[in-house]
PDB file of N, CA and C in Angstrom:
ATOM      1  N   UNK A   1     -19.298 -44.756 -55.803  1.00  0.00           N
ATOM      2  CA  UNK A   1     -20.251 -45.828 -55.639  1.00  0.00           C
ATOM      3  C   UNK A   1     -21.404 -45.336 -54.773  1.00  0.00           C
ATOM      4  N   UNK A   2     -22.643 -45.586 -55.256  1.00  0.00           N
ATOM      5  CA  UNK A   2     -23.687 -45.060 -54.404  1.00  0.00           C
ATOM      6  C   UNK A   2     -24.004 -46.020 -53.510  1.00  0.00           C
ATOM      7  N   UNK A   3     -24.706 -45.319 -52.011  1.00  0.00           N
ATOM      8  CA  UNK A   3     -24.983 -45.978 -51.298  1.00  0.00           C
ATOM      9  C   UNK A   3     -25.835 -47.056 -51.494  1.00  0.00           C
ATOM     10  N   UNK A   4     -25.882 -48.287 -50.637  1.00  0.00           N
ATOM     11  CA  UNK A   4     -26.605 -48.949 -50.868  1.00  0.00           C
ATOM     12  C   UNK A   4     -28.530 -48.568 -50.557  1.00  0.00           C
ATOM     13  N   UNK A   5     -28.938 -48.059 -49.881  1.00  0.00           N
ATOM     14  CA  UNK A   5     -29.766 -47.473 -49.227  1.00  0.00           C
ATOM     15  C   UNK A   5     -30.719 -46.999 -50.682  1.00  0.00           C
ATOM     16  N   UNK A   6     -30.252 -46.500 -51.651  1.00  0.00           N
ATOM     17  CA  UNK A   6     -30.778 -46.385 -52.556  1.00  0.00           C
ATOM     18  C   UNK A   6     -31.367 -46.987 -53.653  1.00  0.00           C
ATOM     19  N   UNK A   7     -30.483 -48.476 -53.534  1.00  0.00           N
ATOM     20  CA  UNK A   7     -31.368 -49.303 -54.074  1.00  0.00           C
ATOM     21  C   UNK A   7     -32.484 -50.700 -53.882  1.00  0.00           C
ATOM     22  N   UNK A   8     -33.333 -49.618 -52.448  1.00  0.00           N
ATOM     23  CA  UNK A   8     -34.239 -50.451 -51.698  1.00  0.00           C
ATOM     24  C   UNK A   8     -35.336 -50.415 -52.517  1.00  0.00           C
ATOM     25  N   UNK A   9     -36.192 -50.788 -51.940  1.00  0.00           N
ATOM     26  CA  UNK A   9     -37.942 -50.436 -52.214  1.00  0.00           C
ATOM     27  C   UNK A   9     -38.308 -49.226 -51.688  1.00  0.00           C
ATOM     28  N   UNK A  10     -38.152 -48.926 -50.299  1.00  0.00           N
ATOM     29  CA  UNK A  10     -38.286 -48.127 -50.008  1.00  0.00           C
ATOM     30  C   UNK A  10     -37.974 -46.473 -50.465  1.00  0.00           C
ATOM     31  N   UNK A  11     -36.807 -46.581 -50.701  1.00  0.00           N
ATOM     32  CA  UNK A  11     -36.172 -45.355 -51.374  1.00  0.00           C
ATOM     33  C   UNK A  11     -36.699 -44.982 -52.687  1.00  0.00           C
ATOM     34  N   UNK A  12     -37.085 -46.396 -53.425  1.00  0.00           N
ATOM     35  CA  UNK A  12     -37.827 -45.877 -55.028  1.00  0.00           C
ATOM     36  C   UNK A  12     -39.005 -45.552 -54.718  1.00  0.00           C
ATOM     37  N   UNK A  13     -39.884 -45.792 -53.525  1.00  0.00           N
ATOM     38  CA  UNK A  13     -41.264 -45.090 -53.202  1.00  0.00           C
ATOM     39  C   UNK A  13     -40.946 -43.953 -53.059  1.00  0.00           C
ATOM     40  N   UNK A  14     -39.953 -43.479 -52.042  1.00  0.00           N
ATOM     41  CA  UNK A  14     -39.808 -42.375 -51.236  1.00  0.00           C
ATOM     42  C   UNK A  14     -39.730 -41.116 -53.196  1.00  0.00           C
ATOM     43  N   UNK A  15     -38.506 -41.686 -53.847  1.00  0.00           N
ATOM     44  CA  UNK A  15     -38.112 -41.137 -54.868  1.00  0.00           C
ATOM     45  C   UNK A  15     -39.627 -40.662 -55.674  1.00  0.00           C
ATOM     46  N   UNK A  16     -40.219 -41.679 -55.552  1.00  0.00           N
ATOM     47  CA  UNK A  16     -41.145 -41.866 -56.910  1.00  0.00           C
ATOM     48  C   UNK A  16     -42.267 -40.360 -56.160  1.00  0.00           C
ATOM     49  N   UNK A  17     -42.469 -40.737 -54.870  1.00  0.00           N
ATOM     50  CA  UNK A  17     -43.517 -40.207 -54.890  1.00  0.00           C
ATOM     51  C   UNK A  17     -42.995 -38.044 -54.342  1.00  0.00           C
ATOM     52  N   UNK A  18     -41.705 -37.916 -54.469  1.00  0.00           N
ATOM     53  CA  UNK A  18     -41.186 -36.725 -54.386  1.00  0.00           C
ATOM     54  C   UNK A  18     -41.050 -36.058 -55.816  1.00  0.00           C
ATOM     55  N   UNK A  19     -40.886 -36.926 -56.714  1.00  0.00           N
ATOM     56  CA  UNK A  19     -41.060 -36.482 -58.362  1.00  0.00           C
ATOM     57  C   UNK A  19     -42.491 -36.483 -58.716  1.00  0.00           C
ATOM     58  N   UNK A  20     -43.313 -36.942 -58.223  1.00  0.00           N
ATOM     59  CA  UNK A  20     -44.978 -36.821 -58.177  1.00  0.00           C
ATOM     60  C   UNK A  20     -45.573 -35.575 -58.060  1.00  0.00           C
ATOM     61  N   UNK A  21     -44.700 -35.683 -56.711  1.00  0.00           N
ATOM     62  CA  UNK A  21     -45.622 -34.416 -56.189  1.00  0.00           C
ATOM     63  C   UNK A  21     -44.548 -32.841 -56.883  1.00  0.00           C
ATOM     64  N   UNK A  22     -43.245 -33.008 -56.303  1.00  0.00           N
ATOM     65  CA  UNK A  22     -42.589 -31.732 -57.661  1.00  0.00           C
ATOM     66  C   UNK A  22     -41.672 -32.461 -58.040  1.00  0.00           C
ATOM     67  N   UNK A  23     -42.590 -32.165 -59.795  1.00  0.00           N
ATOM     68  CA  UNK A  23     -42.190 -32.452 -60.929  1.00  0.00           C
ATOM     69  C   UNK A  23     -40.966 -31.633 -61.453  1.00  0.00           C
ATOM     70  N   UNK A  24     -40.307 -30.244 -60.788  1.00  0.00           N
ATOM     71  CA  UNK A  24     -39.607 -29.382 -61.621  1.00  0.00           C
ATOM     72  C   UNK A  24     -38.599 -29.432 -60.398  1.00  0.00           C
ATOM     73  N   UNK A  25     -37.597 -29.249 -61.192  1.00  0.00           N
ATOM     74  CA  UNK A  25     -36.158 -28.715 -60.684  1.00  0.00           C
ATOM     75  C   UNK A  25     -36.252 -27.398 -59.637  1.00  0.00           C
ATOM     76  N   UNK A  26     -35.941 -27.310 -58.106  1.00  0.00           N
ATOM     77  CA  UNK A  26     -36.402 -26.786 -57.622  1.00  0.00           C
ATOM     78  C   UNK A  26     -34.951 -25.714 -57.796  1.00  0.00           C
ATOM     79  N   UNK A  27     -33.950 -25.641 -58.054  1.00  0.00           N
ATOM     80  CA  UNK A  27     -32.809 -25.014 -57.935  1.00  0.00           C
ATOM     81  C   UNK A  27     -33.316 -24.242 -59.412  1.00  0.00           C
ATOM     82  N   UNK A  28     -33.740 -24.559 -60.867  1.00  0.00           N
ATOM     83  CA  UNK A  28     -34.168 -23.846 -61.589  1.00  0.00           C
ATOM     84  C   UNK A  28     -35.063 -23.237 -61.454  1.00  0.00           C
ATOM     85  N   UNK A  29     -36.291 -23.547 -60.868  1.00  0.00           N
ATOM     86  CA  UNK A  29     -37.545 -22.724 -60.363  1.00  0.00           C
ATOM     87  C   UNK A  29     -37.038 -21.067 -59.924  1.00  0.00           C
ATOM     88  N   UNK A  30     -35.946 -21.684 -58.791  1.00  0.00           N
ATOM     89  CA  UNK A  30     -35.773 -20.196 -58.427  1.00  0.00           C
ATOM     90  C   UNK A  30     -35.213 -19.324 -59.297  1.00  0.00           C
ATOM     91  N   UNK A  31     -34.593 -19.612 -60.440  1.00  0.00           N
ATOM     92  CA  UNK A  31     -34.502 -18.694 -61.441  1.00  0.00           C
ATOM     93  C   UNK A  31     -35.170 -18.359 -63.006  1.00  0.00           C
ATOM     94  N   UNK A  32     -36.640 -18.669 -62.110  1.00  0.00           N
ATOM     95  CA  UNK A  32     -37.406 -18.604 -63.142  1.00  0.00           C
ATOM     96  C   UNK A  32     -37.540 -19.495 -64.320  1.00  0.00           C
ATOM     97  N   UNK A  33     -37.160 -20.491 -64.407  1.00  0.00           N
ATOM     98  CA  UNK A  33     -36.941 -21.491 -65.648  1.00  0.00           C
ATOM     99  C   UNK A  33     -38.366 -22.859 -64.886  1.00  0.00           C
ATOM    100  N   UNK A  34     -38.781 -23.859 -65.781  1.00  0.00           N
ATOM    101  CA  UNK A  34     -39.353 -24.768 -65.767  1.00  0.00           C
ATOM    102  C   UNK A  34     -38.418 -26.092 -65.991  1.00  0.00           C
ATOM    103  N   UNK A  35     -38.067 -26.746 -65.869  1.00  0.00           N
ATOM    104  CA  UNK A  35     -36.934 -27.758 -65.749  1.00  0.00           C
ATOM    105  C   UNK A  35     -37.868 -28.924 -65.024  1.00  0.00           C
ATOM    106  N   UNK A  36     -37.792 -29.900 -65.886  1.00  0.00           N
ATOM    107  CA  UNK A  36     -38.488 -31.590 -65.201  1.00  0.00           C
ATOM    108  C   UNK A  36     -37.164 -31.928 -64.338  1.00  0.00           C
ATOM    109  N   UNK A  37     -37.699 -32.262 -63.159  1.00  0.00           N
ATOM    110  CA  UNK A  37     -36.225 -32.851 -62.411  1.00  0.00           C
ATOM    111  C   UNK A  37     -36.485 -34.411 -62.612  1.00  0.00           C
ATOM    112  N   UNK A  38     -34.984 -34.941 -62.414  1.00  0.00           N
ATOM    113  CA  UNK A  38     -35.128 -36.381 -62.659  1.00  0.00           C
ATOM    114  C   UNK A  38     -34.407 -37.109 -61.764  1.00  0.00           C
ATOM    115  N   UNK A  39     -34.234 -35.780 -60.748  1.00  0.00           N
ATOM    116  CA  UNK A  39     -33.182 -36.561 -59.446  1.00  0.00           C
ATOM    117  C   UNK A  39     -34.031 -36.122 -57.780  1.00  0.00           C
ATOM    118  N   UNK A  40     -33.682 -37.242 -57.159  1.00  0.00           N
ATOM    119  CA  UNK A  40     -34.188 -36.423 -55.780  1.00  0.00           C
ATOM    120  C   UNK A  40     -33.052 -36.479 -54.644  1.00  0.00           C
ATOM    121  N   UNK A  41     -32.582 -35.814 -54.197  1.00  0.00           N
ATOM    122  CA  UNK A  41     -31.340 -34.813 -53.735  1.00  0.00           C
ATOM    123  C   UNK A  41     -31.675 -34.476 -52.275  1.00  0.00           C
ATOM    124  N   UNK A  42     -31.046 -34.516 -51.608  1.00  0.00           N
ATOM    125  CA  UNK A  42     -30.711 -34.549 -50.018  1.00  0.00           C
ATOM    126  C   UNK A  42     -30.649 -33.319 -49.635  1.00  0.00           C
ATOM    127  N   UNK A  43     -31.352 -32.809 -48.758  1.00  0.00           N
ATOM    128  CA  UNK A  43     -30.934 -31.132 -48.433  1.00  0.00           C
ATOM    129  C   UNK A  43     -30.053 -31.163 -47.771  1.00  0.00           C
ATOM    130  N   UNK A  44     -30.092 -32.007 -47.016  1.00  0.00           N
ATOM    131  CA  UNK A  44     -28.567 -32.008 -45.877  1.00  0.00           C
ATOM    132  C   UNK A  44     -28.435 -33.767 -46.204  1.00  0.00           C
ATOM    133  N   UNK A  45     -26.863 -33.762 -45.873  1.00  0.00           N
ATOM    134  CA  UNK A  45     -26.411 -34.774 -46.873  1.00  0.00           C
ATOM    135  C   UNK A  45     -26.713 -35.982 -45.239  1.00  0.00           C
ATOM    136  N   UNK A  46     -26.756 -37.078 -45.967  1.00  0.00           N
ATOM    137  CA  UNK A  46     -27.772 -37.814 -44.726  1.00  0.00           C
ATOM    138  C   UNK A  46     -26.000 -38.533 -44.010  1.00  0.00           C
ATOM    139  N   UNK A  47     -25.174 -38.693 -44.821  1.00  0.00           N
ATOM    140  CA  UNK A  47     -23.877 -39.469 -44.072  1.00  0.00           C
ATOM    141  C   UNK A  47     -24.190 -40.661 -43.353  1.00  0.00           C
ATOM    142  N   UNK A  48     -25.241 -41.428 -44.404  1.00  0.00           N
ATOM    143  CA  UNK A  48     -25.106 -42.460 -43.246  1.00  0.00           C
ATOM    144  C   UNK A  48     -26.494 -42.557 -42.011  1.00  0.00           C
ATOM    145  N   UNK A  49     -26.887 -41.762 -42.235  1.00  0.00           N
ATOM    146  CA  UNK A  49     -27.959 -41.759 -41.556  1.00  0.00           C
ATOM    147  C   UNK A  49     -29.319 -41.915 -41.757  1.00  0.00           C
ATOM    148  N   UNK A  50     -29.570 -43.104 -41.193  1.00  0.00           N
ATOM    149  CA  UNK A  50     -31.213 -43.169 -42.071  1.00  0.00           C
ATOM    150  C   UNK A  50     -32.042 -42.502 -42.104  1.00  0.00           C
ATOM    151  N   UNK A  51     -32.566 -41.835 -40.788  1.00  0.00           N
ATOM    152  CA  UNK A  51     -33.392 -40.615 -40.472  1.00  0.00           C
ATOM    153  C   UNK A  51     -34.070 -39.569 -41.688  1.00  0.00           C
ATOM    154  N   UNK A  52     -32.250 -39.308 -41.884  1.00  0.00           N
ATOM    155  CA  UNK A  52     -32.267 -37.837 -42.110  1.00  0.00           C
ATOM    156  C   UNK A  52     -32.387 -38.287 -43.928  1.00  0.00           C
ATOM    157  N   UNK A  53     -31.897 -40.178 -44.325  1.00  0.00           N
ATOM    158  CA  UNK A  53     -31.909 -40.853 -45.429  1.00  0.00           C
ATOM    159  C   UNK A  53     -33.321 -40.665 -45.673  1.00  0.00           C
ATOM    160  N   UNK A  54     -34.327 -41.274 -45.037  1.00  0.00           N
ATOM    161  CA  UNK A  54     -35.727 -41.040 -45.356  1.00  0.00           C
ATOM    162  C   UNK A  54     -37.065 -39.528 -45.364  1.00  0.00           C
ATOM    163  N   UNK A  55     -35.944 -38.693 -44.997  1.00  0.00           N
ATOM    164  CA  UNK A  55     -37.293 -37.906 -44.321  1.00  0.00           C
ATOM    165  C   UNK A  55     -37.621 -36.716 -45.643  1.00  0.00           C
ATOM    166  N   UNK A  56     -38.774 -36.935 -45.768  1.00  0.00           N
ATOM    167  CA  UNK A  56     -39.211 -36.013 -46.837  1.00  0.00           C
ATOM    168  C   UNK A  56     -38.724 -35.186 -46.822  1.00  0.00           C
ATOM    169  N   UNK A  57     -38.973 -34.174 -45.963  1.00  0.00           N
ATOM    170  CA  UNK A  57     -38.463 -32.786 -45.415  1.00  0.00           C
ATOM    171  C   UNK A  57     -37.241 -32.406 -45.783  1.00  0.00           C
ATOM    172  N   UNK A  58     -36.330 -33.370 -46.447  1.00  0.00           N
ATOM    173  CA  UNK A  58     -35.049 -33.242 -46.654  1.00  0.00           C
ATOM    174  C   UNK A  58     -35.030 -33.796 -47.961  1.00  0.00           C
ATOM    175  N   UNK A  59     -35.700 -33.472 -48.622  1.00  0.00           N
ATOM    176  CA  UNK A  59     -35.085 -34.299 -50.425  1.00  0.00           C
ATOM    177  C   UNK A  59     -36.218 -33.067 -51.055  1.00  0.00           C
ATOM    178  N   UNK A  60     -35.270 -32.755 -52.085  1.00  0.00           N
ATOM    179  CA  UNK A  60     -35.540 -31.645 -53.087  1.00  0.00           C
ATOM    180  C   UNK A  60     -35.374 -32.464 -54.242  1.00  0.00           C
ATOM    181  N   UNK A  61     -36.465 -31.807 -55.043  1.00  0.00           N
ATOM    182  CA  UNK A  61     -36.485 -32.334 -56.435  1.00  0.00           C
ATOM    183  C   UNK A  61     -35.392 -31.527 -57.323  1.00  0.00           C
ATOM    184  N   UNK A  62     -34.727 -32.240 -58.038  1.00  0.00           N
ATOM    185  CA  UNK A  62     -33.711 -31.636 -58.848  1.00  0.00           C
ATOM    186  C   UNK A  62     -33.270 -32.228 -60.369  1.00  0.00           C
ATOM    187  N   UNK A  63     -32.501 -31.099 -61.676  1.00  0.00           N
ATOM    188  CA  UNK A  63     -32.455 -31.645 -62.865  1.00  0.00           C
ATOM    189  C   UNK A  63     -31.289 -32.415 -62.726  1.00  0.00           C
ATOM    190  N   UNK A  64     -31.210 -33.032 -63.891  1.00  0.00           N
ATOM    191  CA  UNK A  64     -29.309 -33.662 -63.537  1.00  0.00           C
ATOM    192  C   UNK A  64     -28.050 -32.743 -63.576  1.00  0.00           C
ATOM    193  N   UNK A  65     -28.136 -31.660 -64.106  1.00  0.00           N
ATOM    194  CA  UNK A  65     -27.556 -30.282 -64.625  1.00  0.00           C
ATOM    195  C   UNK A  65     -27.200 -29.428 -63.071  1.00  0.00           C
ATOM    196  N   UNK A  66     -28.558 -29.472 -62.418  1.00  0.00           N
ATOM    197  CA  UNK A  66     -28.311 -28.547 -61.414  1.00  0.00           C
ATOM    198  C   UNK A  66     -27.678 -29.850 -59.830  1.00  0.00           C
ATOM    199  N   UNK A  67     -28.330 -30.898 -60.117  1.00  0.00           N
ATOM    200  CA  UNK A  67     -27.739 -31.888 -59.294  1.00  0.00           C
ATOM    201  C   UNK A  67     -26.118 -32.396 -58.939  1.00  0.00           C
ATOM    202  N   UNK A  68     -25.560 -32.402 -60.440  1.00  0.00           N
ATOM    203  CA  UNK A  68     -24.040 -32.556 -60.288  1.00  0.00           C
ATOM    204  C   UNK A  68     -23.606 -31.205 -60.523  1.00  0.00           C
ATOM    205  N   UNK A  69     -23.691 -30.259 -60.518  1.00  0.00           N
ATOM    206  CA  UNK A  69     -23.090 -28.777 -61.012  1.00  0.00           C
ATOM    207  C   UNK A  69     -23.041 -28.132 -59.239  1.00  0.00           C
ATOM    208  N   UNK A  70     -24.541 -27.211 -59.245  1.00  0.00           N
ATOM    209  CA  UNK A  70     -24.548 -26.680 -58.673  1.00  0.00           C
ATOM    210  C   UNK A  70     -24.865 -27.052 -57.114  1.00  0.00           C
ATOM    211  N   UNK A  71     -25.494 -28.139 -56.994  1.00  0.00           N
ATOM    212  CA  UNK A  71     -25.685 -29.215 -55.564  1.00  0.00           C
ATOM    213  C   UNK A  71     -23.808 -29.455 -55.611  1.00  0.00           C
ATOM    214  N   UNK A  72     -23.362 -29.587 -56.003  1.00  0.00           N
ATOM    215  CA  UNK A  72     -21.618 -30.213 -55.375  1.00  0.00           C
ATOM    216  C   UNK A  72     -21.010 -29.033 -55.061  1.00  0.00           C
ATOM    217  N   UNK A  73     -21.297 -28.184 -55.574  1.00  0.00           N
ATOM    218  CA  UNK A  73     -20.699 -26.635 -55.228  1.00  0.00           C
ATOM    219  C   UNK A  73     -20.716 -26.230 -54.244  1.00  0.00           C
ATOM    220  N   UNK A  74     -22.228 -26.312 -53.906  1.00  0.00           N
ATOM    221  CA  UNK A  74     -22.999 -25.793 -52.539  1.00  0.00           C
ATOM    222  C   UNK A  74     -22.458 -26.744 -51.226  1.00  0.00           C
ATOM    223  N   UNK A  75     -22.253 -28.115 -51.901  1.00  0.00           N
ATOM    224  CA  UNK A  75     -21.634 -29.169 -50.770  1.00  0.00           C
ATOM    225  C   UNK A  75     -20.562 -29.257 -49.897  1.00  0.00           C
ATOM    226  N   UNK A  76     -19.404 -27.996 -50.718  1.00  0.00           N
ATOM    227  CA  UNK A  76     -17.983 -28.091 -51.095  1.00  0.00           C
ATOM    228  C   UNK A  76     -17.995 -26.933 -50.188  1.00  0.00           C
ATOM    229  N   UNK A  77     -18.896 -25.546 -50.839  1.00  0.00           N
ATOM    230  CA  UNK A  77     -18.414 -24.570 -50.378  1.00  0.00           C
ATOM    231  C   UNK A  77     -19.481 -23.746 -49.330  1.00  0.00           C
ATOM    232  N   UNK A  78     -20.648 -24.586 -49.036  1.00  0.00           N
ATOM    233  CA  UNK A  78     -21.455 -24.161 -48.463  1.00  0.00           C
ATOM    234  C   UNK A  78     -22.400 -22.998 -48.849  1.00  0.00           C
ATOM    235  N   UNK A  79     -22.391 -22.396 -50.091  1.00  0.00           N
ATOM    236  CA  UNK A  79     -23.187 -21.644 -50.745  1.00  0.00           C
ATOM    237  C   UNK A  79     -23.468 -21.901 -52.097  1.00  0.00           C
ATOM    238  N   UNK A  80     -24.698 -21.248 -51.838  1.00  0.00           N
ATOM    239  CA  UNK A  80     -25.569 -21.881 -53.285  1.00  0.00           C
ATOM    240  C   UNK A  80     -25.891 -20.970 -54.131  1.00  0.00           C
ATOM    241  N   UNK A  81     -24.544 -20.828 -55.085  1.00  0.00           N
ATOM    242  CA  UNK A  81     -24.434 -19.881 -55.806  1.00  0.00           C
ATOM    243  C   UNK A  81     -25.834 -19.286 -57.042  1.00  0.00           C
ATOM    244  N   UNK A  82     -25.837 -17.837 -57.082  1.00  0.00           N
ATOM    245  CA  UNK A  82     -27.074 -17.504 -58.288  1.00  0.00           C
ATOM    246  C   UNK A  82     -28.164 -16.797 -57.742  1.00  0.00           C
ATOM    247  N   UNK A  83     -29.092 -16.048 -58.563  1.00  0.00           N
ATOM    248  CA  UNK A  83     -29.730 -15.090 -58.124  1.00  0.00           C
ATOM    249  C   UNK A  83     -31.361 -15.314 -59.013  1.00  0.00           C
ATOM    250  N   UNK A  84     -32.229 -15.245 -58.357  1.00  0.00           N
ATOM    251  CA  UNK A  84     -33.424 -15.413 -59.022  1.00  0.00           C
ATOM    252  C   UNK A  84     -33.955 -14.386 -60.080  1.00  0.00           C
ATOM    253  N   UNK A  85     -35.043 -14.688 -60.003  1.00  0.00           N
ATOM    254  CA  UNK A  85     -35.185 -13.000 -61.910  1.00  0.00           C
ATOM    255  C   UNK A  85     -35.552 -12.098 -61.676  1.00  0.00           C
ATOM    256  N   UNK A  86     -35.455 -11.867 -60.147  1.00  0.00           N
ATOM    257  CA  UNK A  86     -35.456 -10.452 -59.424  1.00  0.00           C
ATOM    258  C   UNK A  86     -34.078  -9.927 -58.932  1.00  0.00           C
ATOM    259  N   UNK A  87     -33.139 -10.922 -59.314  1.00  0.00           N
ATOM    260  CA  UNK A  87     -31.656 -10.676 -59.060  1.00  0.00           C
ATOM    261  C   UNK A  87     -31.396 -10.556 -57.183  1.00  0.00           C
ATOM    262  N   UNK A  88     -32.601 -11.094 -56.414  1.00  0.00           N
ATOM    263  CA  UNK A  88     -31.650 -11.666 -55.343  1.00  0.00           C
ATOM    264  C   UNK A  88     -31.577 -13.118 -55.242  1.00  0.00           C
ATOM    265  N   UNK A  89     -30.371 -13.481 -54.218  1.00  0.00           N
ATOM    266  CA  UNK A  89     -29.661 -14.763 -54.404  1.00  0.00           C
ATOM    267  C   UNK A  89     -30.146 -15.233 -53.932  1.00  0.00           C
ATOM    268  N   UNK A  90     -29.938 -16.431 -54.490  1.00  0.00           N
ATOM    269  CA  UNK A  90     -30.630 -17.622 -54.091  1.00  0.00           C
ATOM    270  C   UNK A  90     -30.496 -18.839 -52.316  1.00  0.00           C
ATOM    271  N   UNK A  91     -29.709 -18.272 -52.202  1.00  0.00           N
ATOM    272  CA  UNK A  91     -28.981 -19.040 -51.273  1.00  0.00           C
ATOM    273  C   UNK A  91     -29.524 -18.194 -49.831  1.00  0.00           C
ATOM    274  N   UNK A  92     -30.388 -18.738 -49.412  1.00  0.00           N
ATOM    275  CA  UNK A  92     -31.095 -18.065 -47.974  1.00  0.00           C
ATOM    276  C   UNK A  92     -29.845 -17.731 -46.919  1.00  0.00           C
ATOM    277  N   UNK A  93     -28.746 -18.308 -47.137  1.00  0.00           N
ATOM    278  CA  UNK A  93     -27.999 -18.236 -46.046  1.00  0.00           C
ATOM    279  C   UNK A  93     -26.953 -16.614 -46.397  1.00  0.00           C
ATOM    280  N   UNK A  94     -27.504 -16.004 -47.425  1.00  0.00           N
ATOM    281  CA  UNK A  94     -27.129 -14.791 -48.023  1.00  0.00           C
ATOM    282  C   UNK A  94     -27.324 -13.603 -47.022  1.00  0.00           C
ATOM    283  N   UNK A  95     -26.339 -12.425 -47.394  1.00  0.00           N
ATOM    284  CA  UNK A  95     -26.974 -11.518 -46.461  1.00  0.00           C
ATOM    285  C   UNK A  95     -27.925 -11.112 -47.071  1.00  0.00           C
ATOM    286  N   UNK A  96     -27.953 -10.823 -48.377  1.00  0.00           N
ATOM    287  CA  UNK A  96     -29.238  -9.766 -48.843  1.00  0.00           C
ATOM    288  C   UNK A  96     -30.733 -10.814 -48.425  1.00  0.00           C
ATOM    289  N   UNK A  97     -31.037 -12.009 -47.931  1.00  0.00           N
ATOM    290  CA  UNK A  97     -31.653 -12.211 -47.814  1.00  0.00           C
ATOM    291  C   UNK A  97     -32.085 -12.613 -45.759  1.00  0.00           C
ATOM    292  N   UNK A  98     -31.158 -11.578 -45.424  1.00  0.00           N
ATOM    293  CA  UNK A  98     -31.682 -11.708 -43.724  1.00  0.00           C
ATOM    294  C   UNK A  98     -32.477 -10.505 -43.231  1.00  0.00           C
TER     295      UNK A  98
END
């Protein structure tokens, strides 16, 4: 059941105007693909917290594909599996990328 928080006014502005501004799946971007996202996705999961519920800075545009797939993965296991089309990974928290 989704939070309630999501089905404010507020949140469909917040939504509307994060698919405005990026239009593409930001988890496909990095591997080179073009993908319309149709979800907007929490970088850090808010638990409850409005703050971190509203703040731009924290919502990534995403497809539905990479939203339930690879966003629950990353949730679960703390890495964000895959490698861009230069074949390094995607996941900043990588070594090849320190």
């Amino acid at each position: 059941m989704s939070h309630p928080w999501y089905h404010t006014a507020q949140w469909r502005a917040l939504r509307k105007m994060q698919l405005d501004e990026f239009p593409l799946c930001a988890f496909c971007l990095h591997i080179g693909r073009e993908v319309p996202a149709n979800t907007v996705d929490h970088k850090i999961e808010h638990k409850g917290n409005w703050d971190l519920f509203i703040d731009r800075n924290n919502h990534q545009s995403l497809c539905a594909s990479c939203h339930s797939k690879f966003k629950q993965i990353q949730e679960k296991s703390g890495i964000l599996f895959g490698c861009d089309i230069n074949g390094v990974p995607i996941d900043s928290n990588h070594l090849w990328n320190k």
